[in-house]
C-alpha atoms as a PDB file:
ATOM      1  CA  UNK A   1      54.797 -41.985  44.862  1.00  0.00           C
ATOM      2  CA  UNK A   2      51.947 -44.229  43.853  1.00  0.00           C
ATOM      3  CA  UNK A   3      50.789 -41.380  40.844  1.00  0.00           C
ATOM      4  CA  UNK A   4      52.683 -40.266  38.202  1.00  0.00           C
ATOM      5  CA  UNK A   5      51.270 -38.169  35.233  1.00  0.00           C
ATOM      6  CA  UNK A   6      54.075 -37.725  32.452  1.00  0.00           C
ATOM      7  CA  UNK A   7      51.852 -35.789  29.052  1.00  0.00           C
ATOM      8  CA  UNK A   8      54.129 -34.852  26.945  1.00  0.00           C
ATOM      9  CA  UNK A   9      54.482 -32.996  23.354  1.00  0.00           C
ATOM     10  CA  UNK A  10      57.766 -33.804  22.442  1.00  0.00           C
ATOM     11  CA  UNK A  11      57.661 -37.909  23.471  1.00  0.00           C
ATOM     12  CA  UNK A  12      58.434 -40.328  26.209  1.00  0.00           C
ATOM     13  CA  UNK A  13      61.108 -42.230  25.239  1.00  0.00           C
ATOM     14  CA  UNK A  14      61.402 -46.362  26.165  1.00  0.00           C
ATOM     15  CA  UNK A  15      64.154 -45.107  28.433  1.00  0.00           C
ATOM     16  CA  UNK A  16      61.446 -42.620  30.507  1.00  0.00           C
ATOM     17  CA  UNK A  17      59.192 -45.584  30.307  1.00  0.00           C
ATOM     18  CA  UNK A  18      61.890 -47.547  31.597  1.00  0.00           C
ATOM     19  CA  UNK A  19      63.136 -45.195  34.676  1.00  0.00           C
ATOM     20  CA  UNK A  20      59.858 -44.738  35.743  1.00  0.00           C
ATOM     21  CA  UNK A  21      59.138 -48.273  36.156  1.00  0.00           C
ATOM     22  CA  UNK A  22      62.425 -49.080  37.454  1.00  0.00           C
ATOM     23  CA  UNK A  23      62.450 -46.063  39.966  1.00  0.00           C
ATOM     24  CA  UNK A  24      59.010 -46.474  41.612  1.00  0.00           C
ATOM     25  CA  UNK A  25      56.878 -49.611  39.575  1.00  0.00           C
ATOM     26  CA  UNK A  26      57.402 -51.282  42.973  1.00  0.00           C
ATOM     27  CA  UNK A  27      54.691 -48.886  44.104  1.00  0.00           C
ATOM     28  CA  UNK A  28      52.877 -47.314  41.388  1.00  0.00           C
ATOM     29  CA  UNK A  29      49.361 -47.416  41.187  1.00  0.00           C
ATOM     30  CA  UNK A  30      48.768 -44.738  38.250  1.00  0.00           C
ATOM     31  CA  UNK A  31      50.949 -43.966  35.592  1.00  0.00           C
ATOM     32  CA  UNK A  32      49.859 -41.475  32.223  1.00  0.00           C
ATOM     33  CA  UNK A  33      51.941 -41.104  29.314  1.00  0.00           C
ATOM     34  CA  UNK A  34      49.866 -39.559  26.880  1.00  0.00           C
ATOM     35  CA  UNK A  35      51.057 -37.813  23.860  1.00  0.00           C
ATOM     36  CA  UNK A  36      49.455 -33.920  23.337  1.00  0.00           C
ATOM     37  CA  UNK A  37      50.292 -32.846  20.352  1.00  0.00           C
ATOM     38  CA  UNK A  38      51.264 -29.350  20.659  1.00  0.00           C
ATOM     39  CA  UNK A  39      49.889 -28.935  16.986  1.00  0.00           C
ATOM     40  CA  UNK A  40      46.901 -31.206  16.626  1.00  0.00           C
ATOM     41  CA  UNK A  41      47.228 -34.871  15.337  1.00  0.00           C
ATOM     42  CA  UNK A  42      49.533 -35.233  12.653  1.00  0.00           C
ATOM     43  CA  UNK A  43      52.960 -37.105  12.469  1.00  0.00           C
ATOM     44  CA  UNK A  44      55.660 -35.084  14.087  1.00  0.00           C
ATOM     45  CA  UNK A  45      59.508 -36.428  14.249  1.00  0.00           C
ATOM     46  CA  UNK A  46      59.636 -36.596  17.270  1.00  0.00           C
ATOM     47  CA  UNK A  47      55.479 -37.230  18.351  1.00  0.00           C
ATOM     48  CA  UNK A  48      55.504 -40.154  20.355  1.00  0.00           C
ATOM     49  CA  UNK A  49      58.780 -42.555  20.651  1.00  0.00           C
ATOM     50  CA  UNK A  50      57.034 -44.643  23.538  1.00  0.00           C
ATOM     51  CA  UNK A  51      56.674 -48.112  22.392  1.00  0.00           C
ATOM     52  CA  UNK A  52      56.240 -51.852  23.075  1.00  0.00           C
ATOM     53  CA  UNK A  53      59.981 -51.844  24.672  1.00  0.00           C
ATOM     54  CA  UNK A  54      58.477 -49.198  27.073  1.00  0.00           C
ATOM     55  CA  UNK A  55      55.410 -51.044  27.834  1.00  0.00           C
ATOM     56  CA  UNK A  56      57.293 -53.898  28.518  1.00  0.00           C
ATOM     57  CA  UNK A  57      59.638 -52.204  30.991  1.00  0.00           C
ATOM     58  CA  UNK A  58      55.989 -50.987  32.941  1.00  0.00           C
ATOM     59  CA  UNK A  59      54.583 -54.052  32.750  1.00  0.00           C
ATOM     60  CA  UNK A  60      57.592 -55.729  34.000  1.00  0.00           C
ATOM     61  CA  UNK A  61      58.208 -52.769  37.189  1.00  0.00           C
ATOM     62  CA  UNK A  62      54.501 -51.756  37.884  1.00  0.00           C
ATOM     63  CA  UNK A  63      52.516 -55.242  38.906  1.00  0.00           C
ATOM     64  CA  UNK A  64      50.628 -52.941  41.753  1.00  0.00           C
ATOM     65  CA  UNK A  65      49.635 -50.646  38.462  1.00  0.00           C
ATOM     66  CA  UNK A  66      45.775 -50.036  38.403  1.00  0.00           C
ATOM     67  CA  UNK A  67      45.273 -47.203  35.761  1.00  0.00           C
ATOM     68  CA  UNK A  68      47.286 -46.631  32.800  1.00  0.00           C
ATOM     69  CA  UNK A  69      46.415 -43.869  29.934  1.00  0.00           C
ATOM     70  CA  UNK A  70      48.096 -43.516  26.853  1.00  0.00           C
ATOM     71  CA  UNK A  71      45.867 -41.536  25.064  1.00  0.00           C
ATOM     72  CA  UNK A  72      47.283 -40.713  21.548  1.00  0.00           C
ATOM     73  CA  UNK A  73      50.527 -43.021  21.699  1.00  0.00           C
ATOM     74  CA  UNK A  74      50.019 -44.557  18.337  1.00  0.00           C
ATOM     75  CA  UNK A  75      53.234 -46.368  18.348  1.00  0.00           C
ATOM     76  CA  UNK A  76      52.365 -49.125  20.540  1.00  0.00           C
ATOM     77  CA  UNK A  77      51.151 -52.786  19.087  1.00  0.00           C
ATOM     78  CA  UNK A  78      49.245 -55.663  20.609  1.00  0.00           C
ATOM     79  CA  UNK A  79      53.034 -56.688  21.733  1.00  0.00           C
ATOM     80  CA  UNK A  80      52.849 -54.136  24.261  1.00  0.00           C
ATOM     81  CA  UNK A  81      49.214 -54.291  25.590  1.00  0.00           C
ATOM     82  CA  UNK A  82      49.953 -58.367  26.008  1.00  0.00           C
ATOM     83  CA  UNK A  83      53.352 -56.908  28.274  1.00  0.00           C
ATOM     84  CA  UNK A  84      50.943 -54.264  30.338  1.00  0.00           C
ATOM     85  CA  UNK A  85      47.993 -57.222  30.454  1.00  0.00           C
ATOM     86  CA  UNK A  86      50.709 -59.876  31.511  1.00  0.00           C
ATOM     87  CA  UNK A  87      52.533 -57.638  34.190  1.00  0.00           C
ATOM     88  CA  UNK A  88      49.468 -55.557  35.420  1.00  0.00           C
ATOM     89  CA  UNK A  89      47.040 -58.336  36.363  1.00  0.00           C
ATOM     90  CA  UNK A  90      45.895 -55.862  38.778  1.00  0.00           C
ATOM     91  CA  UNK A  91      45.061 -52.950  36.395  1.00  0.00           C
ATOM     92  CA  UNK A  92      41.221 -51.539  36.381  1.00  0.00           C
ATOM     93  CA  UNK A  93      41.758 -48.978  33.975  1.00  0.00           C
ATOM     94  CA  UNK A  94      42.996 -48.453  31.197  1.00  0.00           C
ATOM     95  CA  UNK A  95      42.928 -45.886  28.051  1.00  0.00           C
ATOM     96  CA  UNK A  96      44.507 -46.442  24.370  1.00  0.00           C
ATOM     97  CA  UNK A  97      42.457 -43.857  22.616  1.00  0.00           C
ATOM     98  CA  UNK A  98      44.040 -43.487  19.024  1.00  0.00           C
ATOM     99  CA  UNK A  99      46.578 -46.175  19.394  1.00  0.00           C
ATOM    100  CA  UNK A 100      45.884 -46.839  16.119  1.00  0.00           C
ATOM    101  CA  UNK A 101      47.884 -50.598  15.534  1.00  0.00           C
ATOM    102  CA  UNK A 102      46.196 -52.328  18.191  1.00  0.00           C
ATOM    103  CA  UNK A 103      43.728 -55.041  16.871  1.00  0.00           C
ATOM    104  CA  UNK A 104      41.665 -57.673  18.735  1.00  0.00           C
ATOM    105  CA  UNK A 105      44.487 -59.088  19.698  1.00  0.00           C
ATOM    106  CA  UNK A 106      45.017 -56.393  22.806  1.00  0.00           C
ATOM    107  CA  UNK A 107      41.409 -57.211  23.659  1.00  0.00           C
ATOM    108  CA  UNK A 108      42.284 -60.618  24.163  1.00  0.00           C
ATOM    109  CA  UNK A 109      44.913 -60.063  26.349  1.00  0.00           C
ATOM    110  CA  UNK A 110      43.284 -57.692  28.397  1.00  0.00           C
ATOM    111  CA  UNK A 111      40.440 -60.082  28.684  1.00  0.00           C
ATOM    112  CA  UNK A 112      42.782 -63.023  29.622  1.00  0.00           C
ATOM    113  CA  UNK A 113      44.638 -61.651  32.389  1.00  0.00           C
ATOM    114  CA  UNK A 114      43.264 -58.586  33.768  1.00  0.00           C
ATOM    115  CA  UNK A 115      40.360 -60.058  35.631  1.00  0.00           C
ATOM    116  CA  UNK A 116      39.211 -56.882  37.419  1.00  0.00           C
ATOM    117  CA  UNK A 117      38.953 -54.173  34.332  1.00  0.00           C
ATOM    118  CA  UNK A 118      37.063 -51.835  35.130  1.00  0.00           C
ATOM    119  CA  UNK A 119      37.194 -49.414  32.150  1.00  0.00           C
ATOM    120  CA  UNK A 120      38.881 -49.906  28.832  1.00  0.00           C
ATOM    121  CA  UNK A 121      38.689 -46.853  26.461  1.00  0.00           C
ATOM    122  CA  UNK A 122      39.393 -47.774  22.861  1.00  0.00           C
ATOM    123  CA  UNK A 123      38.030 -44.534  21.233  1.00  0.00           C
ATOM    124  CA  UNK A 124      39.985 -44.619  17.674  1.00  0.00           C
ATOM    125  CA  UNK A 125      41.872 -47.247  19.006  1.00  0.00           C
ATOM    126  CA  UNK A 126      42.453 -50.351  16.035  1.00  0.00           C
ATOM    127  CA  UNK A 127      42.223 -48.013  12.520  1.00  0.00           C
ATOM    128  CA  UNK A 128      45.613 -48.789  10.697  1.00  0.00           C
ATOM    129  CA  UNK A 129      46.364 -50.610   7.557  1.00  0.00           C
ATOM    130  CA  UNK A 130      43.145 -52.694   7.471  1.00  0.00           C
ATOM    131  CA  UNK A 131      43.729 -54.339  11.008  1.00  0.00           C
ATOM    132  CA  UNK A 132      41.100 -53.162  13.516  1.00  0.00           C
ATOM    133  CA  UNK A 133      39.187 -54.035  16.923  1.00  0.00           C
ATOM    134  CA  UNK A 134      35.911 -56.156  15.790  1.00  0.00           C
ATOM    135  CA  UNK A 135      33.318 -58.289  17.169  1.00  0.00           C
ATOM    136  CA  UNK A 136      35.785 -60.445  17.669  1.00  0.00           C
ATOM    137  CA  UNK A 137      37.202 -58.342  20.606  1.00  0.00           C
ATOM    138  CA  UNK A 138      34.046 -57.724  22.011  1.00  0.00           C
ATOM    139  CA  UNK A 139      32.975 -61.607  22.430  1.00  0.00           C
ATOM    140  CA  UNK A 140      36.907 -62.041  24.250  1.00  0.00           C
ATOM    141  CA  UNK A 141      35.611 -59.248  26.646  1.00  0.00           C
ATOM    142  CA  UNK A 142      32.198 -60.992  27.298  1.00  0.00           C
ATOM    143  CA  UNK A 143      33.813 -64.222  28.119  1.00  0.00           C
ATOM    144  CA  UNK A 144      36.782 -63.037  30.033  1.00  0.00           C
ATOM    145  CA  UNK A 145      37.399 -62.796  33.477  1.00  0.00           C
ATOM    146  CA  UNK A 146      36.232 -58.634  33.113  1.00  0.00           C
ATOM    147  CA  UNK A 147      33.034 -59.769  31.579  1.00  0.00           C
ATOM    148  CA  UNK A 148      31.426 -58.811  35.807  1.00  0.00           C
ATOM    149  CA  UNK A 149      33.450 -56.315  36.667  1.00  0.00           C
ATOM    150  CA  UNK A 150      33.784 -53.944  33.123  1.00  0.00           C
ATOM    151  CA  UNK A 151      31.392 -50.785  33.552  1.00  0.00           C
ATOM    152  CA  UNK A 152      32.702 -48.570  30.902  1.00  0.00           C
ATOM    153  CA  UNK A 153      33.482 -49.487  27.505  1.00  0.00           C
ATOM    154  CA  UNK A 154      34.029 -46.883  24.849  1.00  0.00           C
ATOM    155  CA  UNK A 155      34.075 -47.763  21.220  1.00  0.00           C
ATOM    156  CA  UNK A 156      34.061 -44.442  19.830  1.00  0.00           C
ATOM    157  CA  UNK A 157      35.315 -44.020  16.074  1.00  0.00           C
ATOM    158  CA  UNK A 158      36.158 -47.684  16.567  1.00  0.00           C
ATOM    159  CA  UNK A 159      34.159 -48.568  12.927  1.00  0.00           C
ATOM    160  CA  UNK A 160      34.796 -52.364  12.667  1.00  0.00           C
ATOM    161  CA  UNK A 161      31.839 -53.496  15.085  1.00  0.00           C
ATOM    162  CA  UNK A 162      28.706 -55.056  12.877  1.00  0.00           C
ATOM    163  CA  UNK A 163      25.159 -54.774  14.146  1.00  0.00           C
END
């Protein structure tokens, strides 16, 4: 198995995060964990319970990973983008649309270690309690080791950018 695709309404836990990596990381290549929210966006109880413990368990178990989407896991911090960038130096892809606590700080990372991104999708990404994704992201990207090899960038409904 070097593709597994794990969208989910009721919530991957850190513990399906966790088997996953444990049970084939060795090999994976392309992992999705996106939330779909059987009834639009809002806060379920049990939405999304994938967080930076589960990212850490992937980026620990899946250095051969190359694409990662977690589209609509809002639960995750810079913490666990730093574990993914850290663990994942191979990763070309990657998707956080609405993860909503990440800040520059993911940028950074992602900038630092992953040297071949390819495409990094932010769209809502960065829009919770006053922290966001600014310029400040975008110059990390420019001078990072992605800053040849990054050919899709979406900033959608990512507000924080000046002109």
């Amino acid at each position: 198995i070097n593709t597994h695709t794990h969208t989910h309404t009721q919530g991957v836990t850190d513990e399906t995060a966790a088997l996953i990596a444990e049970s084939c990381g060795a090999v994976l290549e392309d992992l999705d964990l996106s939330h779909t929210p059987d009834s639009g966006f809002r806060a379920e109880p049990l939405a999304c319970r994938l967080t930076d413990t589960g990212l850490a368990a992937v980026g620990a178990g899946c250095p051969k990973l190359r694409r990662l989407v977690l589209q609509c896991v809002d639960s995750i911090t810079d913490d666990g983008v730093a574990h993914i960038a850290g663990g994942c130096r191979w990763l070309q892809e990657l998707d956080v649309t609405r993860a909503k606590s990440l800040t520059d700080d993911a940028v950074v990372s992602l900038a630092t270690h992953c040297a071949g991104l390819t495409r990094l999708v932010l769209n809502g990404a960065g829009a919770r309690g006053g922290r966001a994704i600014t310029d400040a992201a975008l110059l990390a990207l420019s001078a990072g080791g992605s800053a040849l090899t990054l050919e899709e960038l979406d900033l959608s409904w990512c507000r924080w950018f000046t002109d």
